[in-house]
C-alpha atoms as a PDB file:
ATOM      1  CA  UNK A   1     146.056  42.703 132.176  1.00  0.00           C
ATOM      2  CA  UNK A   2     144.522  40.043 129.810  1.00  0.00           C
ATOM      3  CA  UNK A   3     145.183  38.513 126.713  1.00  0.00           C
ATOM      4  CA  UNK A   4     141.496  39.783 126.059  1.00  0.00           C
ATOM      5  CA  UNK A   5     142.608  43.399 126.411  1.00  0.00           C
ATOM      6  CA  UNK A   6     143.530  43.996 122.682  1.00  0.00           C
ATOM      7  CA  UNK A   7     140.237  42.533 121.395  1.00  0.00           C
ATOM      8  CA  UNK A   8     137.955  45.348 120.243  1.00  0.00           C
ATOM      9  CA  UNK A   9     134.311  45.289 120.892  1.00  0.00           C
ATOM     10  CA  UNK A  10     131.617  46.413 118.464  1.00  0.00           C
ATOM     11  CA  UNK A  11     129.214  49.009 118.606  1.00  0.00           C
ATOM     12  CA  UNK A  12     125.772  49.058 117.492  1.00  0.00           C
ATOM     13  CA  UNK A  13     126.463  50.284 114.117  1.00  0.00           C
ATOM     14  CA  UNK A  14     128.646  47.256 113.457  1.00  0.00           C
ATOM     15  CA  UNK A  15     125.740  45.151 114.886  1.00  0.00           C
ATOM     16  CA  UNK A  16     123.263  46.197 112.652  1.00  0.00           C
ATOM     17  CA  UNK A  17     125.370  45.968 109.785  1.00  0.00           C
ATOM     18  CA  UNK A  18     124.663  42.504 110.525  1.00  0.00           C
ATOM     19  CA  UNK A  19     122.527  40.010 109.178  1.00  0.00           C
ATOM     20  CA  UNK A  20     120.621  37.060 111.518  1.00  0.00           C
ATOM     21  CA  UNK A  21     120.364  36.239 114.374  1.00  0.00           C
ATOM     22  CA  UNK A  22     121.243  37.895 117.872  1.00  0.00           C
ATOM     23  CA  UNK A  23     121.741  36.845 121.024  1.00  0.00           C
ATOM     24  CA  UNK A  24     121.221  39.037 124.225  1.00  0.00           C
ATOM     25  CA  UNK A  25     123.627  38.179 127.241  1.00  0.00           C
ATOM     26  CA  UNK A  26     123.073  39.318 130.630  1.00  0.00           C
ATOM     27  CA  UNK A  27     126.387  37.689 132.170  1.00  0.00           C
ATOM     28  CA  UNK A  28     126.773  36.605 136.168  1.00  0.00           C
ATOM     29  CA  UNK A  29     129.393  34.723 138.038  1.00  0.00           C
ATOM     30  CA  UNK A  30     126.929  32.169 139.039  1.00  0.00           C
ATOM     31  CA  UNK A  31     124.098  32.232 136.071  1.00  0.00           C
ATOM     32  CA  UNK A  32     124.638  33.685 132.759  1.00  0.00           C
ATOM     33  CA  UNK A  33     120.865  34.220 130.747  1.00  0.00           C
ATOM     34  CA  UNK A  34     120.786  34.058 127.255  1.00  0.00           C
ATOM     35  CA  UNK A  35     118.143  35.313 124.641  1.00  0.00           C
ATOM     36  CA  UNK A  36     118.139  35.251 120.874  1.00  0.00           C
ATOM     37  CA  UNK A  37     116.077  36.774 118.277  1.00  0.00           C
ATOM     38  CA  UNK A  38     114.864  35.446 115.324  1.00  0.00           C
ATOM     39  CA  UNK A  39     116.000  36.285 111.888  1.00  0.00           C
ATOM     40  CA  UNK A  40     114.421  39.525 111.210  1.00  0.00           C
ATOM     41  CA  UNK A  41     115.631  40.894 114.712  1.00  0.00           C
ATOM     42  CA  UNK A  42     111.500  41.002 115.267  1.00  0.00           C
ATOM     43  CA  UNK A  43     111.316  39.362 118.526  1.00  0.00           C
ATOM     44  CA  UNK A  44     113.758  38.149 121.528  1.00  0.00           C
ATOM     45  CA  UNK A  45     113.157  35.059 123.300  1.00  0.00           C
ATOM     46  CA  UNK A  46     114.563  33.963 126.164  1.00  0.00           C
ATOM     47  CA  UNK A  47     116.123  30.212 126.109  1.00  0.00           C
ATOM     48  CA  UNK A  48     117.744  30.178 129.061  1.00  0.00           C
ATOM     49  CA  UNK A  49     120.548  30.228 131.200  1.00  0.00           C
ATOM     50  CA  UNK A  50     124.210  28.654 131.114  1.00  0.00           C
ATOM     51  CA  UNK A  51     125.632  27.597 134.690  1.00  0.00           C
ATOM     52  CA  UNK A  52     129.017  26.072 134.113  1.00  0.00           C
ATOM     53  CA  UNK A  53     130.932  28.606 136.372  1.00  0.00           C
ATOM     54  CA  UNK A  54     134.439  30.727 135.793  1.00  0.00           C
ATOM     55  CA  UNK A  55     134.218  33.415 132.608  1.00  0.00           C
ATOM     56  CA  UNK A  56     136.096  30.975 129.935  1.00  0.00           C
ATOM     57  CA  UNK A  57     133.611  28.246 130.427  1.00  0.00           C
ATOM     58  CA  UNK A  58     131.018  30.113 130.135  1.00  0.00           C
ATOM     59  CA  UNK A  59     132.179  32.178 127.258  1.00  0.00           C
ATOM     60  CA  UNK A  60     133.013  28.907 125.400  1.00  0.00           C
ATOM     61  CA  UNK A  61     129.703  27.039 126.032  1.00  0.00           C
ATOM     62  CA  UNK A  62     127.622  30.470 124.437  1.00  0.00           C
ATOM     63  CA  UNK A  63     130.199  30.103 122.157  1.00  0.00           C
ATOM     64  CA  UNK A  64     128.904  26.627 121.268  1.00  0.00           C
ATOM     65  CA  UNK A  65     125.746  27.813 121.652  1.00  0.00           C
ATOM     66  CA  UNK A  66     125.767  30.388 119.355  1.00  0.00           C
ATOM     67  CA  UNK A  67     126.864  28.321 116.435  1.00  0.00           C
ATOM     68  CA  UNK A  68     123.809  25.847 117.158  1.00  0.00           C
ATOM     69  CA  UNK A  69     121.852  28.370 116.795  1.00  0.00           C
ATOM     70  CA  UNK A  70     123.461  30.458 113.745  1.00  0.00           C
ATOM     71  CA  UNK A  71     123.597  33.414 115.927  1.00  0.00           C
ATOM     72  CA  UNK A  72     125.733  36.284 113.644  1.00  0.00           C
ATOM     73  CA  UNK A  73     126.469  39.218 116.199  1.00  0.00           C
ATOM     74  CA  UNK A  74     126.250  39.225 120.667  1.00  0.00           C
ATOM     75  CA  UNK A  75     125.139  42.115 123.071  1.00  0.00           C
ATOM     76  CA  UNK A  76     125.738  41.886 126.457  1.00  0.00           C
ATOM     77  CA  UNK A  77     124.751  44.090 129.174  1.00  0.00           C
ATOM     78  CA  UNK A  78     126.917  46.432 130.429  1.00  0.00           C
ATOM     79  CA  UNK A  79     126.098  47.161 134.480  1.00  0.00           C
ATOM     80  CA  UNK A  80     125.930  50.415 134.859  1.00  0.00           C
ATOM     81  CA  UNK A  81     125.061  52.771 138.149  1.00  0.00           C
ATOM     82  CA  UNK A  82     122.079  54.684 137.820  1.00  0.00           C
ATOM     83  CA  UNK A  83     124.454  57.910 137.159  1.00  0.00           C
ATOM     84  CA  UNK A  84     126.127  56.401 134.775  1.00  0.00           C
ATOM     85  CA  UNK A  85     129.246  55.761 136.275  1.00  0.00           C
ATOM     86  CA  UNK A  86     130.687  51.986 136.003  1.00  0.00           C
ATOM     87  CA  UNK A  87     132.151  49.645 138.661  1.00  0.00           C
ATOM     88  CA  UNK A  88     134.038  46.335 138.728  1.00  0.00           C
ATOM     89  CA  UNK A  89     131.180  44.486 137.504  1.00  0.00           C
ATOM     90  CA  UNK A  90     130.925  46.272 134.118  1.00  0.00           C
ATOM     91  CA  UNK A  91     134.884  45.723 133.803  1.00  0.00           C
ATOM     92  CA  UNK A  92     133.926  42.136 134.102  1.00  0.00           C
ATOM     93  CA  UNK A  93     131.638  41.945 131.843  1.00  0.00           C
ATOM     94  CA  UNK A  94     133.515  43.921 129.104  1.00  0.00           C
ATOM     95  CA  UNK A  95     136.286  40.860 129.878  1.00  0.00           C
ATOM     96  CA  UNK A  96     133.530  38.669 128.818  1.00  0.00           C
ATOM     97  CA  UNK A  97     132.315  39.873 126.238  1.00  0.00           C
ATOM     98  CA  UNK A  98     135.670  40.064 124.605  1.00  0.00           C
ATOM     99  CA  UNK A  99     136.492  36.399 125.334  1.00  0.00           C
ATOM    100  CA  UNK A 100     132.781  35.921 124.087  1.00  0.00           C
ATOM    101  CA  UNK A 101     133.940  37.535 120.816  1.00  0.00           C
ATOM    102  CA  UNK A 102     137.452  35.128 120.551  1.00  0.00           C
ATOM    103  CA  UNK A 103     135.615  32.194 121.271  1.00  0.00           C
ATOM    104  CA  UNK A 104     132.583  32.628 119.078  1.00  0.00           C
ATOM    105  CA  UNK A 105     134.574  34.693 116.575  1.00  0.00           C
ATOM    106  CA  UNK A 106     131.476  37.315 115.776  1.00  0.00           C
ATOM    107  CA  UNK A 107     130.703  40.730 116.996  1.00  0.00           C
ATOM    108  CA  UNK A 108     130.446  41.479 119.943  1.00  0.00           C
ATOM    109  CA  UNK A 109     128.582  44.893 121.442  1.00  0.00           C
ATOM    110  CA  UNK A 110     127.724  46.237 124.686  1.00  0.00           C
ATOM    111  CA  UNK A 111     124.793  47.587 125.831  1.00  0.00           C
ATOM    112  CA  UNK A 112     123.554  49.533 129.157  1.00  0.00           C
ATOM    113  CA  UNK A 113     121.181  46.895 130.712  1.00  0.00           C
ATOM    114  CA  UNK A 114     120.303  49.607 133.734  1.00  0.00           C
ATOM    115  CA  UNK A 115     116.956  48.636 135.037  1.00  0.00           C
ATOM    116  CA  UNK A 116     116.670  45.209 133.289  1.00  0.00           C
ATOM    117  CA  UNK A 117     116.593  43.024 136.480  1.00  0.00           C
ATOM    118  CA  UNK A 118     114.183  45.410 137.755  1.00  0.00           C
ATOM    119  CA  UNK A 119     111.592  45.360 134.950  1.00  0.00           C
ATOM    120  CA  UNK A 120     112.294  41.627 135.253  1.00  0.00           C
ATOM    121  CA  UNK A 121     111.095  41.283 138.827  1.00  0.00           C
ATOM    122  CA  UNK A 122     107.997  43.493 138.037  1.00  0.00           C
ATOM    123  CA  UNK A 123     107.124  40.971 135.339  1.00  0.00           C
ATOM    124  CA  UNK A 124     107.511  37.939 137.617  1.00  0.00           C
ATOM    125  CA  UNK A 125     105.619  39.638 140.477  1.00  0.00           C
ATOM    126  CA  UNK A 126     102.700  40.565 137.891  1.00  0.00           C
ATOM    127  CA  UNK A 127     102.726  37.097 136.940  1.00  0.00           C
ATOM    128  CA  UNK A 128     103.502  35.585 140.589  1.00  0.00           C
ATOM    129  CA  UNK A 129     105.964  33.544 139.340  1.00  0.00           C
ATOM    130  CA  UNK A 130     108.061  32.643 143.051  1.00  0.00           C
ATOM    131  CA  UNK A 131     110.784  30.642 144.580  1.00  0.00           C
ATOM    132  CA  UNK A 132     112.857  28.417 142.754  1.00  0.00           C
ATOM    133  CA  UNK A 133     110.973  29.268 139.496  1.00  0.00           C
ATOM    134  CA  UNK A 134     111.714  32.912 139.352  1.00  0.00           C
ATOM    135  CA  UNK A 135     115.322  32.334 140.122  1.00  0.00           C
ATOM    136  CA  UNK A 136     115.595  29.939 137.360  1.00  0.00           C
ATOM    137  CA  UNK A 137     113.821  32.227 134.953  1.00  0.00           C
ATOM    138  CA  UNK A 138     114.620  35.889 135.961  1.00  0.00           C
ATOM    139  CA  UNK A 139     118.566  35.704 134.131  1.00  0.00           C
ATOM    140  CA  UNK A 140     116.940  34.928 130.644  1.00  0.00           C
ATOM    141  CA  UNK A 141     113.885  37.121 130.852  1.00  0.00           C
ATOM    142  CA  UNK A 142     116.659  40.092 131.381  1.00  0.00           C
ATOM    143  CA  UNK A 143     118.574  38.877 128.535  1.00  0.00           C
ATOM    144  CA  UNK A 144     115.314  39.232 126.931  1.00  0.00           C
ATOM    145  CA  UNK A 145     114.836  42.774 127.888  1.00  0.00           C
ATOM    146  CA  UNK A 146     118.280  43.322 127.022  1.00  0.00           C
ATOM    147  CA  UNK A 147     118.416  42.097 123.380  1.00  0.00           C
ATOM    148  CA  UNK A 148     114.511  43.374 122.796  1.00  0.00           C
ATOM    149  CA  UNK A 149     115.779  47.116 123.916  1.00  0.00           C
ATOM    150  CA  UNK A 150     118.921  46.510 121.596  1.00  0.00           C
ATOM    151  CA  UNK A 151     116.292  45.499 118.469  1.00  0.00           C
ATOM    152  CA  UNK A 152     114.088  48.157 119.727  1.00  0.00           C
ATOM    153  CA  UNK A 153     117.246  50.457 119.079  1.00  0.00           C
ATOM    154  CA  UNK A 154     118.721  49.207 116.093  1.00  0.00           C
ATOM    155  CA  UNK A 155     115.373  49.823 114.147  1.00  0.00           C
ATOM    156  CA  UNK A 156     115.573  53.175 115.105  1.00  0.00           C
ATOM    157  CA  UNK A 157     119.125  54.162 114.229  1.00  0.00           C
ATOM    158  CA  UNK A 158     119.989  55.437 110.821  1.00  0.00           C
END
């Protein structure tokens, strides 16, 4: 058990309550890719990826980041199986996300980011993008997917 434990995570109706920017996390032990939107929650845009290894660091240097870049609310993918049911990886990432959410001190949602990495690679194969490119791009183009599917949904939601 964590001192994370108690700290609640938002939903999407607490996210779009929101007004600014987002960012779109799609966390990993080695890379973490990052995406934020722009102030009308129009478009997402990949900007990268943070590789400064163990969860803290890495939830403190988005944490820094997100204050650059007057980010107001987080997603983050949440790993899910493709029926649904959730592993250690998505208990991991919730961990993040709530240290995300101490360190930044905003809200903090998760979102199911099932088939991100795979409409990810279809977009680098479409665009041949190989090697040591694609690995360094294919973390922030699925944060991408991630926070343009969380727009996508927060238009839509009453």
């Amino acid at each position: 058990m964590s001192e994370f434990d108690s700290i609640a995570l938002a939903d999407l109706s607490e996210i779009k309550e929101t007004k600014g920017r987002l960012i779109g996390v799609d966390f990993g032990e080695a890379r973490t890719g990052l995406a934020v939107s722009d102030a009308s929650r129009f478009l997402a845009s990949g900007i990268g990826n943070v590789r400064v290894g163990g969860i803290d660091k890495t939830a403190a240097e988005i944490a820094r980041i997100i204050k650059e870049k007057g980010v107001v609310a987080a997603v983050v993918g949440l790993p899910r199986n493709m029926d649904g049911s959730e592993g250690a990886r998505a208990d991991r990432c919730r961990d993040f996300a709530r240290r995300l959410s101490a360190a930044a001190g905003i809200p903090v949602a998760m979102t199911d980011e099932r088939l991100t990495t795979v409409a990810a690679s279809r977009y680098l194969n479409a665009t041949d993008t190989r090697g040591g490119r694609r690995k360094n791009v294919i973390d922030s183009l699925s944060a991408e997917i991630i926070l343009q599917n969380t727009i996508d949904r927060l238009k839509n939601m009453n």
